[in-house]
C-alpha atoms as a PDB file:
ATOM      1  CA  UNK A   1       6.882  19.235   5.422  1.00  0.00           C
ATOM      2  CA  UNK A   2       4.236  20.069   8.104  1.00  0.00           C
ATOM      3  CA  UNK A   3       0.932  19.506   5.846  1.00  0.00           C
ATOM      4  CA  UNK A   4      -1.046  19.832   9.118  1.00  0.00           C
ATOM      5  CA  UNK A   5      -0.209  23.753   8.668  1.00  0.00           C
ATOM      6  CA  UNK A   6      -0.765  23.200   4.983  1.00  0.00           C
ATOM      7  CA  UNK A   7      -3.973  21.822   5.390  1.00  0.00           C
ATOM      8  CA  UNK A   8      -4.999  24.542   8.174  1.00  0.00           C
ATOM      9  CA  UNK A   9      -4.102  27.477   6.368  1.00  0.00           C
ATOM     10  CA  UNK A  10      -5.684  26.476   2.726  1.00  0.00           C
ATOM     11  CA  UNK A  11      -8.558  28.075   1.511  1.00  0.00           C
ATOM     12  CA  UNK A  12     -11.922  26.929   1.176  1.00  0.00           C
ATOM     13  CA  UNK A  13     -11.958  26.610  -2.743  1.00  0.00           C
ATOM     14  CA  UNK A  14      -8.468  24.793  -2.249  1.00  0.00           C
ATOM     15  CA  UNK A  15      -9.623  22.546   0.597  1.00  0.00           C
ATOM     16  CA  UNK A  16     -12.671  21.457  -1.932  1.00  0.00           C
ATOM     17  CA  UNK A  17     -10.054  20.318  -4.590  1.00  0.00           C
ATOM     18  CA  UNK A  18      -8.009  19.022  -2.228  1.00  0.00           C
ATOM     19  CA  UNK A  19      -4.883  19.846  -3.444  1.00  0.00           C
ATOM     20  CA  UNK A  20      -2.609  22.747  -3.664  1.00  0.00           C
ATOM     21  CA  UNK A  21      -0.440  24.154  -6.851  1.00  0.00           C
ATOM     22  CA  UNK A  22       2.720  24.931  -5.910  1.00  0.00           C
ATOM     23  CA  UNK A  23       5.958  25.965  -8.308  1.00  0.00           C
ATOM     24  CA  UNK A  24       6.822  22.360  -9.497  1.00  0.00           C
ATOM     25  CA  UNK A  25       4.265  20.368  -8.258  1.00  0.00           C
ATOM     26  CA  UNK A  26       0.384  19.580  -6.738  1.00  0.00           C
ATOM     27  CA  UNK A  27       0.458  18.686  -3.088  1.00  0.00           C
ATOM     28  CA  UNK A  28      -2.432  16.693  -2.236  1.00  0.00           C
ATOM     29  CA  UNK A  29      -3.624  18.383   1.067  1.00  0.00           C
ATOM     30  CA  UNK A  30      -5.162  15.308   2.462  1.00  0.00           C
ATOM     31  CA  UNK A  31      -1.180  13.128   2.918  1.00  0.00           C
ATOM     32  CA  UNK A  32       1.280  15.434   1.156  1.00  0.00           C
ATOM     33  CA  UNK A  33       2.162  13.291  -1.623  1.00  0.00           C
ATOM     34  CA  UNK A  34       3.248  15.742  -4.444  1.00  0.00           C
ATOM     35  CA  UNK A  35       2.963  15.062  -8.669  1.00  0.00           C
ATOM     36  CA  UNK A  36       5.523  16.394  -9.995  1.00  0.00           C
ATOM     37  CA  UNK A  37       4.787  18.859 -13.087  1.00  0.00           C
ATOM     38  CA  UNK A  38       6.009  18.166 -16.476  1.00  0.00           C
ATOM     39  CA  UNK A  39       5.817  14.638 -16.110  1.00  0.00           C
ATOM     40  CA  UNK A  40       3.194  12.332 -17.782  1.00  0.00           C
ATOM     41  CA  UNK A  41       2.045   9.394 -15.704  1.00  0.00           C
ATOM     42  CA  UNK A  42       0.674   6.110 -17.025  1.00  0.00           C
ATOM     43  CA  UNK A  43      -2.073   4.418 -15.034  1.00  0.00           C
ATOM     44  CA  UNK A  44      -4.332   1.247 -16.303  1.00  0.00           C
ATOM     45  CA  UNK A  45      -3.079   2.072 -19.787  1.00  0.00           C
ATOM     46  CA  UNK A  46      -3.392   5.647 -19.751  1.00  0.00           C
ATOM     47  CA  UNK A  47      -1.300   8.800 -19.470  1.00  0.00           C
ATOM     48  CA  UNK A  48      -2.029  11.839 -17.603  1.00  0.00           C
ATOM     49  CA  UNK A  49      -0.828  15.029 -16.902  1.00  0.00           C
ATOM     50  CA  UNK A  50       0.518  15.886 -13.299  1.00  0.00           C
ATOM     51  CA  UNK A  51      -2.876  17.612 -11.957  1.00  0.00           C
ATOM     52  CA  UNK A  52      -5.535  15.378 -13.859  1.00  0.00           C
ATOM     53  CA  UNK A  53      -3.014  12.423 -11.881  1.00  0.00           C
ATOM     54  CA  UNK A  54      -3.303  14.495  -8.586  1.00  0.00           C
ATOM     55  CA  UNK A  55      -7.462  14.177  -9.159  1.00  0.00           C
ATOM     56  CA  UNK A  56      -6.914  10.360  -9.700  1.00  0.00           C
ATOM     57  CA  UNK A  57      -4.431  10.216  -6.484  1.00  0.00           C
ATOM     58  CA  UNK A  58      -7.564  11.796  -4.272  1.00  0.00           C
ATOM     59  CA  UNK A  59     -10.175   9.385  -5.605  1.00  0.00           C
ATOM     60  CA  UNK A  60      -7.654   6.126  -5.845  1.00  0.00           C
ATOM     61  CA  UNK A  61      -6.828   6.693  -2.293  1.00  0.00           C
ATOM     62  CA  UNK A  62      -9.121   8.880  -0.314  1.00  0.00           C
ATOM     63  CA  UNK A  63     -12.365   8.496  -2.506  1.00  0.00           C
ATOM     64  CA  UNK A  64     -13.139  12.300  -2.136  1.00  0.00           C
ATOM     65  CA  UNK A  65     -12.012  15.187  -0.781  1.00  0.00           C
ATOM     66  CA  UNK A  66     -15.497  15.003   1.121  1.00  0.00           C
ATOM     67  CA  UNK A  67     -15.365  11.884   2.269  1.00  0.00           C
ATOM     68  CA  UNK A  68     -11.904  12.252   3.649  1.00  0.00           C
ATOM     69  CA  UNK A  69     -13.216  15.762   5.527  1.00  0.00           C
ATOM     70  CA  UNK A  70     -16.185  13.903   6.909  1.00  0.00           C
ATOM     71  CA  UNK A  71     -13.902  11.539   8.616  1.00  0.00           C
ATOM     72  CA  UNK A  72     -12.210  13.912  10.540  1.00  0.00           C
ATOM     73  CA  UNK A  73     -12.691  13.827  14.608  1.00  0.00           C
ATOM     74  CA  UNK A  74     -16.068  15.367  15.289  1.00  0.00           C
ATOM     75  CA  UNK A  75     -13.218  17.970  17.465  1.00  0.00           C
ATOM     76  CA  UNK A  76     -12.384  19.519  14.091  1.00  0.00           C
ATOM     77  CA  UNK A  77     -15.530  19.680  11.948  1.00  0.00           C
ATOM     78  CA  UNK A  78     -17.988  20.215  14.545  1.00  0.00           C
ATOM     79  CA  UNK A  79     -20.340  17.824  13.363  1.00  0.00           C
ATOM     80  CA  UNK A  80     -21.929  14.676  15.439  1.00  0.00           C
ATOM     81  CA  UNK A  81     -22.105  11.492  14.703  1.00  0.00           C
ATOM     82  CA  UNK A  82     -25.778  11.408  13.457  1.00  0.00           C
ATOM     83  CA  UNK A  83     -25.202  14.464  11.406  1.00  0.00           C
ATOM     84  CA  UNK A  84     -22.347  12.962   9.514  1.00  0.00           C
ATOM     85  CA  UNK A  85     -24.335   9.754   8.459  1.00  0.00           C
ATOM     86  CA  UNK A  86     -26.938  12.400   7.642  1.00  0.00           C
ATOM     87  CA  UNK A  87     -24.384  14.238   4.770  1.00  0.00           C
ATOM     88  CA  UNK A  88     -23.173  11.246   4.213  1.00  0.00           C
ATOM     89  CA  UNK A  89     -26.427   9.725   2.654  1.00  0.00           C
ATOM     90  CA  UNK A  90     -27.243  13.031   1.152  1.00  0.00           C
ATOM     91  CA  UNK A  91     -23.647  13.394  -0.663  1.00  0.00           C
ATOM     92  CA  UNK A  92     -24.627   9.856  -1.802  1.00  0.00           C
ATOM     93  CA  UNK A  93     -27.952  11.780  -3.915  1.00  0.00           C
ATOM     94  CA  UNK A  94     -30.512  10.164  -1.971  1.00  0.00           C
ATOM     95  CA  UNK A  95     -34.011  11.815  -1.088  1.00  0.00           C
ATOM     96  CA  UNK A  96     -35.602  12.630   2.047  1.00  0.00           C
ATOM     97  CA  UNK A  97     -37.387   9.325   1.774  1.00  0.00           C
ATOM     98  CA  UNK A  98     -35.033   6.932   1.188  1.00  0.00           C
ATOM     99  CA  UNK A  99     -32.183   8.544   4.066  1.00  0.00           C
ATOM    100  CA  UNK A 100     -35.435   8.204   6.420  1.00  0.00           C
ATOM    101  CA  UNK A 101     -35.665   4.806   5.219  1.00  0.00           C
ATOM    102  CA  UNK A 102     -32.338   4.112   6.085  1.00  0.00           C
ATOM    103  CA  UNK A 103     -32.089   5.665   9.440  1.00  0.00           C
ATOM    104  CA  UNK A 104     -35.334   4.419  10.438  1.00  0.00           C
ATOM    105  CA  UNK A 105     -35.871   7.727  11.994  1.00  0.00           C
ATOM    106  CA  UNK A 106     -39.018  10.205  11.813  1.00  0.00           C
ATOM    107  CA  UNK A 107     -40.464  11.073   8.593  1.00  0.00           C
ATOM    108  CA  UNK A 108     -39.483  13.002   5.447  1.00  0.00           C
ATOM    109  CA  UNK A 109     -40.100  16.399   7.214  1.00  0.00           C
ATOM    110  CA  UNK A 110     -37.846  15.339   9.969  1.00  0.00           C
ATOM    111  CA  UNK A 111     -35.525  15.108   7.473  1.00  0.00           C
ATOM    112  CA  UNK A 112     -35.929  18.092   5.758  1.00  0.00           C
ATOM    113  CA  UNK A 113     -35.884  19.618   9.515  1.00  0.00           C
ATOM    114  CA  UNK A 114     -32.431  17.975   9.617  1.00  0.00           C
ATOM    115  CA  UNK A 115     -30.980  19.663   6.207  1.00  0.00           C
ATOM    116  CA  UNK A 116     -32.606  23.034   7.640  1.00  0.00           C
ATOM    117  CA  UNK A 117     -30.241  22.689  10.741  1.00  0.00           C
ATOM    118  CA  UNK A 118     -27.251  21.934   8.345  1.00  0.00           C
ATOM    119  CA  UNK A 119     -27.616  25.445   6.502  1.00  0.00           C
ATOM    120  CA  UNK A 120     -28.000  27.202   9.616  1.00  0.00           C
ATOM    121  CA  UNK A 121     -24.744  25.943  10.643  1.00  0.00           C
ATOM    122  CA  UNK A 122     -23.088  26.642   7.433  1.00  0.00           C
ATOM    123  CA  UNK A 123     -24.692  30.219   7.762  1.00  0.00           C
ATOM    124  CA  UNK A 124     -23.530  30.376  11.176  1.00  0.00           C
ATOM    125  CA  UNK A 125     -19.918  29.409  10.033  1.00  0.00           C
ATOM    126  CA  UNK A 126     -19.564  31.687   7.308  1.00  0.00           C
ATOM    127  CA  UNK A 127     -20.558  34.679   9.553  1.00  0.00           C
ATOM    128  CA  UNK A 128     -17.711  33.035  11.945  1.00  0.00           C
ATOM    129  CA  UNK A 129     -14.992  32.624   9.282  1.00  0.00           C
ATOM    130  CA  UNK A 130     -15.358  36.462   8.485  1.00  0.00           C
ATOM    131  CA  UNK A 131     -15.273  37.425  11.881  1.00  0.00           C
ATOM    132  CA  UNK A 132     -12.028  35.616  12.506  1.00  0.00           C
ATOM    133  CA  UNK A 133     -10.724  37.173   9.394  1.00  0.00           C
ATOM    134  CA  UNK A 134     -11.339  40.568  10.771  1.00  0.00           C
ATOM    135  CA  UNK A 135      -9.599  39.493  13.974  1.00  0.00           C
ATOM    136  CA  UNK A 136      -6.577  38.888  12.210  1.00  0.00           C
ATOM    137  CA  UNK A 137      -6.467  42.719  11.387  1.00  0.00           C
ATOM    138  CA  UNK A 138      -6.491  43.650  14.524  1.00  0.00           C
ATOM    139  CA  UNK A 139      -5.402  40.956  17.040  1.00  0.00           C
ATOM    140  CA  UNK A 140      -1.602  41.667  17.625  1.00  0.00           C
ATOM    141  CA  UNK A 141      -1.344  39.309  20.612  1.00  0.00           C
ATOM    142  CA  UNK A 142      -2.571  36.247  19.346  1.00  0.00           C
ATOM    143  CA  UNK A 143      -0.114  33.315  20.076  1.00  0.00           C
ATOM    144  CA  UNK A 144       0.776  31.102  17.024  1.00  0.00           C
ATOM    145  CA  UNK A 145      -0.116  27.180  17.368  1.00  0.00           C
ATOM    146  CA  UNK A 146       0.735  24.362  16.441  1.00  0.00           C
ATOM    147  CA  UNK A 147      -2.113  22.712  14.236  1.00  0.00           C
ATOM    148  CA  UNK A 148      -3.523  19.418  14.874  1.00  0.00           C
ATOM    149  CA  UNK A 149      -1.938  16.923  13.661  1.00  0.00           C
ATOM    150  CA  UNK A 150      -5.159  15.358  10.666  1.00  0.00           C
ATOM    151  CA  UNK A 151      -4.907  11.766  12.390  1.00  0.00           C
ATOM    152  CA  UNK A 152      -5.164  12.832  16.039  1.00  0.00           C
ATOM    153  CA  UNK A 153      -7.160  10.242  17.528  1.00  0.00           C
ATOM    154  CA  UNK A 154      -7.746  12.269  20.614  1.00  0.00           C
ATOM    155  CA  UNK A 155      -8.460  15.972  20.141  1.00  0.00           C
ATOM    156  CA  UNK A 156      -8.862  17.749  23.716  1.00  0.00           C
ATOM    157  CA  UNK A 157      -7.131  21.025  25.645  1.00  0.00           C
ATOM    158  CA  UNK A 158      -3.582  18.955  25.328  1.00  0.00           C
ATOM    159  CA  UNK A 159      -3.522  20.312  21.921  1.00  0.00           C
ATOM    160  CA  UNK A 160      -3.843  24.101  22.918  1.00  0.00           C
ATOM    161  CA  UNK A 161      -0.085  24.603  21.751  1.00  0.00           C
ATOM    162  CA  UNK A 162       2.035  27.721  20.851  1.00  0.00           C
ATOM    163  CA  UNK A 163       4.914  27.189  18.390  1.00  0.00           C
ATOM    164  CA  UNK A 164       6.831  28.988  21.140  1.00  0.00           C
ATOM    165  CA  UNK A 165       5.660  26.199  24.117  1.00  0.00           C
ATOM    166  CA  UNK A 166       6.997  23.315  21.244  1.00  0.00           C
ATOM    167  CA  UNK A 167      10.103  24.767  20.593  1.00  0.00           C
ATOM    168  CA  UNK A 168      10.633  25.459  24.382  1.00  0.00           C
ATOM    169  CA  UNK A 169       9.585  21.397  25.012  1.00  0.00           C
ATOM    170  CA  UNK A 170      12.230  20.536  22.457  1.00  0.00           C
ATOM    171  CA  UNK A 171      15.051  22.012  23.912  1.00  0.00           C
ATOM    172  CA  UNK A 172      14.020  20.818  27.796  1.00  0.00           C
ATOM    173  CA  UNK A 173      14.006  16.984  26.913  1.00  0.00           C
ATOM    174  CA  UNK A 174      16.018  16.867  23.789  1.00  0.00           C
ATOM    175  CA  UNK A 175      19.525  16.466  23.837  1.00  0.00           C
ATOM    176  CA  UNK A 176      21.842  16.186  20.714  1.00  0.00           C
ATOM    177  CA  UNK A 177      18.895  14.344  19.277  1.00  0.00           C
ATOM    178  CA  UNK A 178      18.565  12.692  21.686  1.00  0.00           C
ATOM    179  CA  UNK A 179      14.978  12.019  24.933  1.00  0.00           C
ATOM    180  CA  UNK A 180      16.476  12.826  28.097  1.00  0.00           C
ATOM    181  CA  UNK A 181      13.010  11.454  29.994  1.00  0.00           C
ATOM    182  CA  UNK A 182       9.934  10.458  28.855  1.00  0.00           C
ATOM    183  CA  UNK A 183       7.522  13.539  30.168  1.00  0.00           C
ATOM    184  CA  UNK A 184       4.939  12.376  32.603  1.00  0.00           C
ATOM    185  CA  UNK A 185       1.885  15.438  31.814  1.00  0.00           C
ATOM    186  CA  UNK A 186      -0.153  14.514  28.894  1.00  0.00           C
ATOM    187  CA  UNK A 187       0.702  17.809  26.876  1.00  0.00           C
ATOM    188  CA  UNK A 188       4.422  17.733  26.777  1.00  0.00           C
ATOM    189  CA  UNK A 189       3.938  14.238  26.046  1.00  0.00           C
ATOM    190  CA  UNK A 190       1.767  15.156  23.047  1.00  0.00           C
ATOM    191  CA  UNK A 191       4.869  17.773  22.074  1.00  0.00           C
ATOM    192  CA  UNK A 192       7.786  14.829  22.927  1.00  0.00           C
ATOM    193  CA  UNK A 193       5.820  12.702  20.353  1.00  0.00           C
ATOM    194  CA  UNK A 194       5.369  15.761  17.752  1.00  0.00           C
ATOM    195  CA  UNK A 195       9.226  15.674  17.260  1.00  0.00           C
ATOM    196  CA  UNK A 196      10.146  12.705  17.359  1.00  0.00           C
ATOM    197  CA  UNK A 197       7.538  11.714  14.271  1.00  0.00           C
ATOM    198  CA  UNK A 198       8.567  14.790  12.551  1.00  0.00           C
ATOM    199  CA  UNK A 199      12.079  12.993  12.637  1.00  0.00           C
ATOM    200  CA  UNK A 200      10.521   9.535  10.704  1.00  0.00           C
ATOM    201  CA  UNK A 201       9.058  11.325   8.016  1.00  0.00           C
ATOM    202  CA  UNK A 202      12.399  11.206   5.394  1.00  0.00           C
ATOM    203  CA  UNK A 203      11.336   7.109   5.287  1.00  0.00           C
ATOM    204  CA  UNK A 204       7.515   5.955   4.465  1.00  0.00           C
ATOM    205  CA  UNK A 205       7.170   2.859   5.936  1.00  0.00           C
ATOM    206  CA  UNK A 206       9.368   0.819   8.382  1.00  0.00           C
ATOM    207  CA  UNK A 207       9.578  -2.652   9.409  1.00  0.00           C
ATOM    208  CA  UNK A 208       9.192  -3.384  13.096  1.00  0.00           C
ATOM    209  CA  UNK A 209      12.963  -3.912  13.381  1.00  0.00           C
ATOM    210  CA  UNK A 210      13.472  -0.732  11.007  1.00  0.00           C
ATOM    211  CA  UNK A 211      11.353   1.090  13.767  1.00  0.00           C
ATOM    212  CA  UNK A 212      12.586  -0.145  16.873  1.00  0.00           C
ATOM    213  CA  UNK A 213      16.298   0.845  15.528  1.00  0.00           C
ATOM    214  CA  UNK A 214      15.398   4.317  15.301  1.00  0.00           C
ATOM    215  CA  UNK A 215      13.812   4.791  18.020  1.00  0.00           C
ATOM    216  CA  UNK A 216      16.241   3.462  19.805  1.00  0.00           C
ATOM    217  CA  UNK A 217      19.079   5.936  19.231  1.00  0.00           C
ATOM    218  CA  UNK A 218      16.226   8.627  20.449  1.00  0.00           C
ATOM    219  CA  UNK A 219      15.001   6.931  23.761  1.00  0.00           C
ATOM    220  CA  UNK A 220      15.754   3.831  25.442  1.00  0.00           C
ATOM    221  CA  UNK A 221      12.493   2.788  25.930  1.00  0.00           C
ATOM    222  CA  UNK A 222      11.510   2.155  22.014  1.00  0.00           C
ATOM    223  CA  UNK A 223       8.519   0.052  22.975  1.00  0.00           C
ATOM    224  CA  UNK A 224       6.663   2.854  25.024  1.00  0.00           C
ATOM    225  CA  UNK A 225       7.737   5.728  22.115  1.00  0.00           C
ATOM    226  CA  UNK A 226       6.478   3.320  19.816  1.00  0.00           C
ATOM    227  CA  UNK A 227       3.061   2.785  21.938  1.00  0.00           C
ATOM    228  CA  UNK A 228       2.368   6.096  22.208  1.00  0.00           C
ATOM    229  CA  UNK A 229       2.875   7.330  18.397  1.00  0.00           C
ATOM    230  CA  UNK A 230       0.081   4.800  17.617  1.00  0.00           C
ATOM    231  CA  UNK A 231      -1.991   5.518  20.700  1.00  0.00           C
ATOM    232  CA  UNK A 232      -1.913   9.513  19.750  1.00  0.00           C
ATOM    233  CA  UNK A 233      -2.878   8.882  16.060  1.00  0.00           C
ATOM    234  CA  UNK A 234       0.903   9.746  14.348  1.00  0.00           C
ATOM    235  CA  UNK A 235       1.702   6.074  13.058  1.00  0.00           C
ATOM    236  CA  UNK A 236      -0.220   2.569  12.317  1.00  0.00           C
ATOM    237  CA  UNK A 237       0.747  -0.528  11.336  1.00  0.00           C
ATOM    238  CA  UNK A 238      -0.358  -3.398  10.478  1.00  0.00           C
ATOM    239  CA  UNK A 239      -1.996  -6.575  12.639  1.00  0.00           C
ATOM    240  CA  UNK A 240       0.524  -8.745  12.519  1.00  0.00           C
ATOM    241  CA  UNK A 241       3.089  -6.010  13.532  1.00  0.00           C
ATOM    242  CA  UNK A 242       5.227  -6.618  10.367  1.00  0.00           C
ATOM    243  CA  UNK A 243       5.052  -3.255   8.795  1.00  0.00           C
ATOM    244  CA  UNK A 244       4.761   0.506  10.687  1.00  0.00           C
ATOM    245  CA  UNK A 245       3.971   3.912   8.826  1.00  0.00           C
ATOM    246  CA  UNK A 246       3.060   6.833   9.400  1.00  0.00           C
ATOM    247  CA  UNK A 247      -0.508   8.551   8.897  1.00  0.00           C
ATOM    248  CA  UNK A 248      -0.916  11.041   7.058  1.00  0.00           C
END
């Protein structure tokens, strides 16, 4: 399941919920984990339905839907640094005073300058939002792409791919499942990497000797596969080494 494309395609009012209803089950936008319907689920000596349990998923493990949005690289929402502690603090309810307190910047009408900018950016991306829609209508030549992958810890131009460049990757350095060479440009690297994590997602987690078996019977070199998924944002693990998974 490619949530990336999920995630990309949702609408606003599902992106704000953070989850999406589907024929059996809620798919939490933000990792894919899906509640099954009909089921009731206990938790701290309670039972809930699946999509009251899907709410309780978002806040147990990703606090909010906006805090998990605001985390994003600055590449995909746009924002800087400063203006994300600025939403931050005024997601948190606090005045003009007390963020200015707290940033040691300006004064309250700086502030309120601030929150000004802020509106005319969500002005200027509504305006933008219906202008791509429109686009859509009409644009008969526009390639499809791959999304982002949500935990890319580098977005640049080596993510400008088509789904037709990916599959084309695929076939050059795969062979019966198997990495002929390890690509030397950064962007068919990126694509290299894109398949082979799409191939650990059946298991969670993985022990470092879980890991290093399977990416072993892909490519030789297991260590420098298994650098670069963590380098390029697809797995983590922890400090000690003793347990890999992949991010979601």
């Amino acid at each position: 399941m490619d949530v990336s494309s999920i995630f990309q395609n949702a609408t606003i009012e599902e992106l704000k919920k953070g989850y999406i209803e589907e024929s059996d089950s809620y798919l939490c936008l933000l990792c894919g984990e899906q509640i099954e319907k009909g089921v009731i689920y206990p938790q701290d000596g309670k039972l809930y339905e699946a999509e009251k349990f899907m709410k309780l998923h978002i806040e147990g493990v990703h606090q909010s839907v906006f805090h998990y949005l605001i985390s994003l690289d600055k590449k995909m929402t746009g924002l800087t640094e400063h203006q994300t502690k600025l939403l931050e603090l005024f997601y948190q309810g606090k005045s003009d005073a007390e963020v200015k307190k707290e940033l040691e910047i300006g004064s309250a009408s700086t502030i309120r300058h601030h929150r000004f900018a802020l509106k005319e950016k969500e002005r200027q991306a509504r305006n933008f939002l219906a202008i791509m829609e429109l686009l859509k209508e009409k644009d008969n030549h526009a390639p499809s792409f791959v999304p982002v992958h949500q935990t890319a810890t580098m977005v640049d131009d080596r993510y400008n791919i088509t789904e037709e460049e990916q599959v084309e990757v695929a076939a050059k350095y795969f062979k019966d499942g198997v990495l002929s060479k390890f690509p030397i440009k950064q962007k068919q690297k990126l694509m290299v990497l894109r398949e082979i994590a799409n191939r650990l997602e059946e298991q969670e987690s993985f022990s470092e000797k879980e890991l290093n078996q399977l990416l072993m019977t892909i490519y030789e070199d297991y260590v420098l596969i298994r650098r670069y998924l963590i380098e390029y944002g697809f797995l983590d693990r922890k400090a000690d080494g003793s347990l890999y998974w992949l991010k979601k």
